[in-house]
C-alpha atoms as a PDB file:
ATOM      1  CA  UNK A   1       0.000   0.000   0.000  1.00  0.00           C
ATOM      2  CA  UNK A   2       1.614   3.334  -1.147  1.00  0.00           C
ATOM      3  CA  UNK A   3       1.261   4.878   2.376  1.00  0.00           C
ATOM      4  CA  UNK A   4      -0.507   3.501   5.423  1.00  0.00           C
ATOM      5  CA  UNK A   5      -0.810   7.372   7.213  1.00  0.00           C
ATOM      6  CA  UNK A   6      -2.920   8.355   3.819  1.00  0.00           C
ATOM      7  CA  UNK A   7      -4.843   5.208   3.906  1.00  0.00           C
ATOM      8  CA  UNK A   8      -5.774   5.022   7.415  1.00  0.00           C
ATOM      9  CA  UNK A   9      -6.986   8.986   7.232  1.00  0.00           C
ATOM     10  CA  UNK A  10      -8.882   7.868   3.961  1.00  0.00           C
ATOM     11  CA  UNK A  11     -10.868   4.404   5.601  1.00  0.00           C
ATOM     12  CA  UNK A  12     -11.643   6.602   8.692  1.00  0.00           C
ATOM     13  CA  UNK A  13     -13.019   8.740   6.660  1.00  0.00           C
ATOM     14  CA  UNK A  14     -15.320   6.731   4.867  1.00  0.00           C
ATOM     15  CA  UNK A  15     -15.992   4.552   8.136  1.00  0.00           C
ATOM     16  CA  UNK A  16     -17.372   8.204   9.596  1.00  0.00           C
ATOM     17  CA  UNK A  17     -19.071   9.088   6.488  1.00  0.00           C
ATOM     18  CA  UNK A  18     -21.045   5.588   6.386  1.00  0.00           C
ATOM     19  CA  UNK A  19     -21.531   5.791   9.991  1.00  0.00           C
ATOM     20  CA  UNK A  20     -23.513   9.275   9.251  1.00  0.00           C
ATOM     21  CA  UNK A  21     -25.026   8.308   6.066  1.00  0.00           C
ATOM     22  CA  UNK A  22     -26.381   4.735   6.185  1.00  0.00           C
ATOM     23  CA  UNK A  23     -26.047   4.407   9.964  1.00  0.00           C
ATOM     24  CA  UNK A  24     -23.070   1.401   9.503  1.00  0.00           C
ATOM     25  CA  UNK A  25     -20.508   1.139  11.932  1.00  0.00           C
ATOM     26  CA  UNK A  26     -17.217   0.140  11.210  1.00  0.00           C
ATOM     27  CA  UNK A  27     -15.532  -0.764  14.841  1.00  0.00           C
ATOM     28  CA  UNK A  28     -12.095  -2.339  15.493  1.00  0.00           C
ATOM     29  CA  UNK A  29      -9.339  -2.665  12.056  1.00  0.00           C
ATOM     30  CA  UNK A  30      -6.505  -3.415  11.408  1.00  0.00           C
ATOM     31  CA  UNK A  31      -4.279  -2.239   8.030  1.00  0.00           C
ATOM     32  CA  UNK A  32      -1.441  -4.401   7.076  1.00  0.00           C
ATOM     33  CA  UNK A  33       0.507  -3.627   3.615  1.00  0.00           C
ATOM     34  CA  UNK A  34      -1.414  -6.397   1.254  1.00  0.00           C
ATOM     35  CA  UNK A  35      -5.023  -6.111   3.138  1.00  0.00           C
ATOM     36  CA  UNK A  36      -7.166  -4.746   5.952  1.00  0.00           C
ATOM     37  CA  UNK A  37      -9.352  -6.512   8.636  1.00  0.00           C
ATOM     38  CA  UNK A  38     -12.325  -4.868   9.884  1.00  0.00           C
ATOM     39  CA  UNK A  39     -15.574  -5.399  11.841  1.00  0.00           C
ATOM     40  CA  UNK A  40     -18.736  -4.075  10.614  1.00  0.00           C
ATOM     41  CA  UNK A  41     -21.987  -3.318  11.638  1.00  0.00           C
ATOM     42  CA  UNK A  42     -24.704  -2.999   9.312  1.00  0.00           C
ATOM     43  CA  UNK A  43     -28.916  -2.647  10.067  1.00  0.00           C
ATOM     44  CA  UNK A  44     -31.695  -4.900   8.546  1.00  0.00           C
ATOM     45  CA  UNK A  45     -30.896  -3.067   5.291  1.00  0.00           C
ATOM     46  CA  UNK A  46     -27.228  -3.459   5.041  1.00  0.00           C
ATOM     47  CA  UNK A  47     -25.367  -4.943   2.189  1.00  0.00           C
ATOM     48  CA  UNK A  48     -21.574  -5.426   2.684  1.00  0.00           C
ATOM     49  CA  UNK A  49     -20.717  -5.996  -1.075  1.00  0.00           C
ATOM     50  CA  UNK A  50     -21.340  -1.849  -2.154  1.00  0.00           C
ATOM     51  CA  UNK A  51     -19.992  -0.678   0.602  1.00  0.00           C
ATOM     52  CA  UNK A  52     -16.842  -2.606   0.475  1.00  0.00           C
ATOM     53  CA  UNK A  53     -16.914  -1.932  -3.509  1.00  0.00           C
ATOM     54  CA  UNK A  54     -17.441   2.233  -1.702  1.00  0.00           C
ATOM     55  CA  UNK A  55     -14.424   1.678   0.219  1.00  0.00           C
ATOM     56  CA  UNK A  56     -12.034   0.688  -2.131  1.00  0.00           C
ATOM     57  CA  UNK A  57     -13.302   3.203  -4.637  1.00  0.00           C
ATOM     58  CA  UNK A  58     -12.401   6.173  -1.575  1.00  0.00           C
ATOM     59  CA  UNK A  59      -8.934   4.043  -0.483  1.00  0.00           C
ATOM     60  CA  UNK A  60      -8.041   4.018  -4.386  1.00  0.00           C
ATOM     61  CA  UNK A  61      -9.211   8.119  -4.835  1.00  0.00           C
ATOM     62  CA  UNK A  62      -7.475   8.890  -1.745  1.00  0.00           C
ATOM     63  CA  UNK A  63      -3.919   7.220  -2.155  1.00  0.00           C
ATOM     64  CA  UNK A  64      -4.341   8.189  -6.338  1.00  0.00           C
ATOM     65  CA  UNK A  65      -3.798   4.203  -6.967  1.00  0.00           C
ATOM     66  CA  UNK A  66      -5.494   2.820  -9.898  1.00  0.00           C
ATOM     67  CA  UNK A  67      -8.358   0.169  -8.724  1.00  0.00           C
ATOM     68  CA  UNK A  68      -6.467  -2.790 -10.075  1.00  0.00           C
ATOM     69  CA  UNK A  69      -4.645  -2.520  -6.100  1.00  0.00           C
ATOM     70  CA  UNK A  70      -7.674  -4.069  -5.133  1.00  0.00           C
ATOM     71  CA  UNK A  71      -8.686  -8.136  -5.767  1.00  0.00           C
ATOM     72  CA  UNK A  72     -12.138  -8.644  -6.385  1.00  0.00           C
ATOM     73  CA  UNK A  73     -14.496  -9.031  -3.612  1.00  0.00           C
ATOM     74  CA  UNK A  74     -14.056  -9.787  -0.027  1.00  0.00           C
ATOM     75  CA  UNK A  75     -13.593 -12.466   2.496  1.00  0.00           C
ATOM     76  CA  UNK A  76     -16.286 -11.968   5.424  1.00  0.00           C
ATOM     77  CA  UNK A  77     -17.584 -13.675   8.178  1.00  0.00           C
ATOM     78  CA  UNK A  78     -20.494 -13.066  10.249  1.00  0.00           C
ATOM     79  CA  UNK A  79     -19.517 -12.736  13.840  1.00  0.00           C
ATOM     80  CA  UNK A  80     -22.557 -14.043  16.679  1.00  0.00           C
ATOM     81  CA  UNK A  81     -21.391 -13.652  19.991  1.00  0.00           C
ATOM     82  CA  UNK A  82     -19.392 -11.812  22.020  1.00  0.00           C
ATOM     83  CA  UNK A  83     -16.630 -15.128  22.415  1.00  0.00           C
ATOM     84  CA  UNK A  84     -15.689 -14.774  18.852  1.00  0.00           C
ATOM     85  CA  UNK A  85     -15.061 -10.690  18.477  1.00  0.00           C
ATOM     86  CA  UNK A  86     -12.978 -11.163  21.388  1.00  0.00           C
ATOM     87  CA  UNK A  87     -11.126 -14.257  19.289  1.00  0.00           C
ATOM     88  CA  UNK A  88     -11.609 -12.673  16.335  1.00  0.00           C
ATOM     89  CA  UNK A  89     -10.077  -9.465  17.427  1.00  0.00           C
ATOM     90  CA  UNK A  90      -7.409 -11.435  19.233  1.00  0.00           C
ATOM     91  CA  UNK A  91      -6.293 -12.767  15.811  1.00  0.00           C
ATOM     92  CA  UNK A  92      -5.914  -9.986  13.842  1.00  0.00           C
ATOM     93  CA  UNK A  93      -4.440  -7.516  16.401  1.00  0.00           C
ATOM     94  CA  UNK A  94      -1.752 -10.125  16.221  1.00  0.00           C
ATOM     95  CA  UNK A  95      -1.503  -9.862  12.403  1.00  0.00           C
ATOM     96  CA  UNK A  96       1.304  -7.213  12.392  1.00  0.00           C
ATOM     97  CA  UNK A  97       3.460  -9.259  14.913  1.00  0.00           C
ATOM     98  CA  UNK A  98       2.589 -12.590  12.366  1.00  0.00           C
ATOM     99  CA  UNK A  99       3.510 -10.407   9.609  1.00  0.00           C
ATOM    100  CA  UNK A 100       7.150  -9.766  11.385  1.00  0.00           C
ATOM    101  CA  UNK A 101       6.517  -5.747  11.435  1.00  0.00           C
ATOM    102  CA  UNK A 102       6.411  -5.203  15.043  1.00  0.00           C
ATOM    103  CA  UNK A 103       7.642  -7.254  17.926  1.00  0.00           C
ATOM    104  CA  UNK A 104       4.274  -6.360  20.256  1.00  0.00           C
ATOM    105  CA  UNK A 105       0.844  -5.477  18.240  1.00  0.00           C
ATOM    106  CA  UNK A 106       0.138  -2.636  20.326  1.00  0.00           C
ATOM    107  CA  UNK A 107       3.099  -1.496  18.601  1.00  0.00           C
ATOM    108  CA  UNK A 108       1.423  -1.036  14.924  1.00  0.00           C
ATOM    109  CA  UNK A 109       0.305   2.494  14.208  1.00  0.00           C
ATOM    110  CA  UNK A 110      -2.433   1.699  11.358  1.00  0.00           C
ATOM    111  CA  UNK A 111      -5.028   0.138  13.702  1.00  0.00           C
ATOM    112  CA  UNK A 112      -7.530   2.004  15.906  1.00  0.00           C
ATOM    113  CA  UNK A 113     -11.402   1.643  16.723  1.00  0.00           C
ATOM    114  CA  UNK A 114     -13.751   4.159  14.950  1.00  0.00           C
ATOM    115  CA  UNK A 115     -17.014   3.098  17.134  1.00  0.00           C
ATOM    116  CA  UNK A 116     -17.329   1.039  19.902  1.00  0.00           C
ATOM    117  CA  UNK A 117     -19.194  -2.156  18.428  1.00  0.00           C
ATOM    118  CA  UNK A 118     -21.763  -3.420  21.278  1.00  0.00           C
ATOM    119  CA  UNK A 119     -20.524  -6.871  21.741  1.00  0.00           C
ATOM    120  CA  UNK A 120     -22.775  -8.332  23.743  1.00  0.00           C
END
Protein backbone atom coordinates (compact mmCIF):
# COMPACT_ATOMS: atom_id res chain seq x y z
CA UNK A 1 0.00 0.00 0.00
CA UNK A 2 1.61 3.33 -1.15
CA UNK A 3 1.26 4.88 2.38
CA UNK A 4 -0.51 3.50 5.42
CA UNK A 5 -0.81 7.37 7.21
CA UNK A 6 -2.92 8.35 3.82
CA UNK A 7 -4.84 5.21 3.91
CA UNK A 8 -5.77 5.02 7.41
CA UNK A 9 -6.99 8.99 7.23
CA UNK A 10 -8.88 7.87 3.96
CA UNK A 11 -10.87 4.40 5.60
CA UNK A 12 -11.64 6.60 8.69
CA UNK A 13 -13.02 8.74 6.66
CA UNK A 14 -15.32 6.73 4.87
CA UNK A 15 -15.99 4.55 8.14
CA UNK A 16 -17.37 8.20 9.60
CA UNK A 17 -19.07 9.09 6.49
CA UNK A 18 -21.04 5.59 6.39
CA UNK A 19 -21.53 5.79 9.99
CA UNK A 20 -23.51 9.28 9.25
CA UNK A 21 -25.03 8.31 6.07
CA UNK A 22 -26.38 4.74 6.18
CA UNK A 23 -26.05 4.41 9.96
CA UNK A 24 -23.07 1.40 9.50
CA UNK A 25 -20.51 1.14 11.93
CA UNK A 26 -17.22 0.14 11.21
CA UNK A 27 -15.53 -0.76 14.84
CA UNK A 28 -12.09 -2.34 15.49
CA UNK A 29 -9.34 -2.67 12.06
CA UNK A 30 -6.51 -3.42 11.41
CA UNK A 31 -4.28 -2.24 8.03
CA UNK A 32 -1.44 -4.40 7.08
CA UNK A 33 0.51 -3.63 3.61
CA UNK A 34 -1.41 -6.40 1.25
CA UNK A 35 -5.02 -6.11 3.14
CA UNK A 36 -7.17 -4.75 5.95
CA UNK A 37 -9.35 -6.51 8.64
CA UNK A 38 -12.33 -4.87 9.88
CA UNK A 39 -15.57 -5.40 11.84
CA UNK A 40 -18.74 -4.08 10.61
CA UNK A 41 -21.99 -3.32 11.64
CA UNK A 42 -24.70 -3.00 9.31
CA UNK A 43 -28.92 -2.65 10.07
CA UNK A 44 -31.69 -4.90 8.55
CA UNK A 45 -30.90 -3.07 5.29
CA UNK A 46 -27.23 -3.46 5.04
CA UNK A 47 -25.37 -4.94 2.19
CA UNK A 48 -21.57 -5.43 2.68
CA UNK A 49 -20.72 -6.00 -1.07
CA UNK A 50 -21.34 -1.85 -2.15
CA UNK A 51 -19.99 -0.68 0.60
CA UNK A 52 -16.84 -2.61 0.48
CA UNK A 53 -16.91 -1.93 -3.51
CA UNK A 54 -17.44 2.23 -1.70
CA UNK A 55 -14.42 1.68 0.22
CA UNK A 56 -12.03 0.69 -2.13
CA UNK A 57 -13.30 3.20 -4.64
CA UNK A 58 -12.40 6.17 -1.58
CA UNK A 59 -8.93 4.04 -0.48
CA UNK A 60 -8.04 4.02 -4.39
CA UNK A 61 -9.21 8.12 -4.83
CA UNK A 62 -7.47 8.89 -1.75
CA UNK A 63 -3.92 7.22 -2.15
CA UNK A 64 -4.34 8.19 -6.34
CA UNK A 65 -3.80 4.20 -6.97
CA UNK A 66 -5.49 2.82 -9.90
CA UNK A 67 -8.36 0.17 -8.72
CA UNK A 68 -6.47 -2.79 -10.07
CA UNK A 69 -4.64 -2.52 -6.10
CA UNK A 70 -7.67 -4.07 -5.13
CA UNK A 71 -8.69 -8.14 -5.77
CA UNK A 72 -12.14 -8.64 -6.38
CA UNK A 73 -14.50 -9.03 -3.61
CA UNK A 74 -14.06 -9.79 -0.03
CA UNK A 75 -13.59 -12.47 2.50
CA UNK A 76 -16.29 -11.97 5.42
CA UNK A 77 -17.58 -13.68 8.18
CA UNK A 78 -20.49 -13.07 10.25
CA UNK A 79 -19.52 -12.74 13.84
CA UNK A 80 -22.56 -14.04 16.68
CA UNK A 81 -21.39 -13.65 19.99
CA UNK A 82 -19.39 -11.81 22.02
CA UNK A 83 -16.63 -15.13 22.41
CA UNK A 84 -15.69 -14.77 18.85
CA UNK A 85 -15.06 -10.69 18.48
CA UNK A 86 -12.98 -11.16 21.39
CA UNK A 87 -11.13 -14.26 19.29
CA UNK A 88 -11.61 -12.67 16.34
CA UNK A 89 -10.08 -9.46 17.43
CA UNK A 90 -7.41 -11.44 19.23
CA UNK A 91 -6.29 -12.77 15.81
CA UNK A 92 -5.91 -9.99 13.84
CA UNK A 93 -4.44 -7.52 16.40
CA UNK A 94 -1.75 -10.13 16.22
CA UNK A 95 -1.50 -9.86 12.40
CA UNK A 96 1.30 -7.21 12.39
CA UNK A 97 3.46 -9.26 14.91
CA UNK A 98 2.59 -12.59 12.37
CA UNK A 99 3.51 -10.41 9.61
CA UNK A 100 7.15 -9.77 11.38
CA UNK A 101 6.52 -5.75 11.44
CA UNK A 102 6.41 -5.20 15.04
CA UNK A 103 7.64 -7.25 17.93
CA UNK A 104 4.27 -6.36 20.26
CA UNK A 105 0.84 -5.48 18.24
CA UNK A 106 0.14 -2.64 20.33
CA UNK A 107 3.10 -1.50 18.60
CA UNK A 108 1.42 -1.04 14.92
CA UNK A 109 0.31 2.49 14.21
CA UNK A 110 -2.43 1.70 11.36
CA UNK A 111 -5.03 0.14 13.70
CA UNK A 112 -7.53 2.00 15.91
CA UNK A 113 -11.40 1.64 16.72
CA UNK A 114 -13.75 4.16 14.95
CA UNK A 115 -17.01 3.10 17.13
CA UNK A 116 -17.33 1.04 19.90
CA UNK A 117 -19.19 -2.16 18.43
CA UNK A 118 -21.76 -3.42 21.28
CA UNK A 119 -20.52 -6.87 21.74
CA UNK A 120 -22.78 -8.33 23.74
Amino acid sequence: MPSFGRAQTAFANYALRAQRQFDVAVGRYVIMPDHIHLFVRGNQNFSLSPWVEGLKRALSVALETPRILWQPGFFDHVLRSDESYAQKWEYVHENPVRAGLVENSDEWPYQGEIVVIDRA
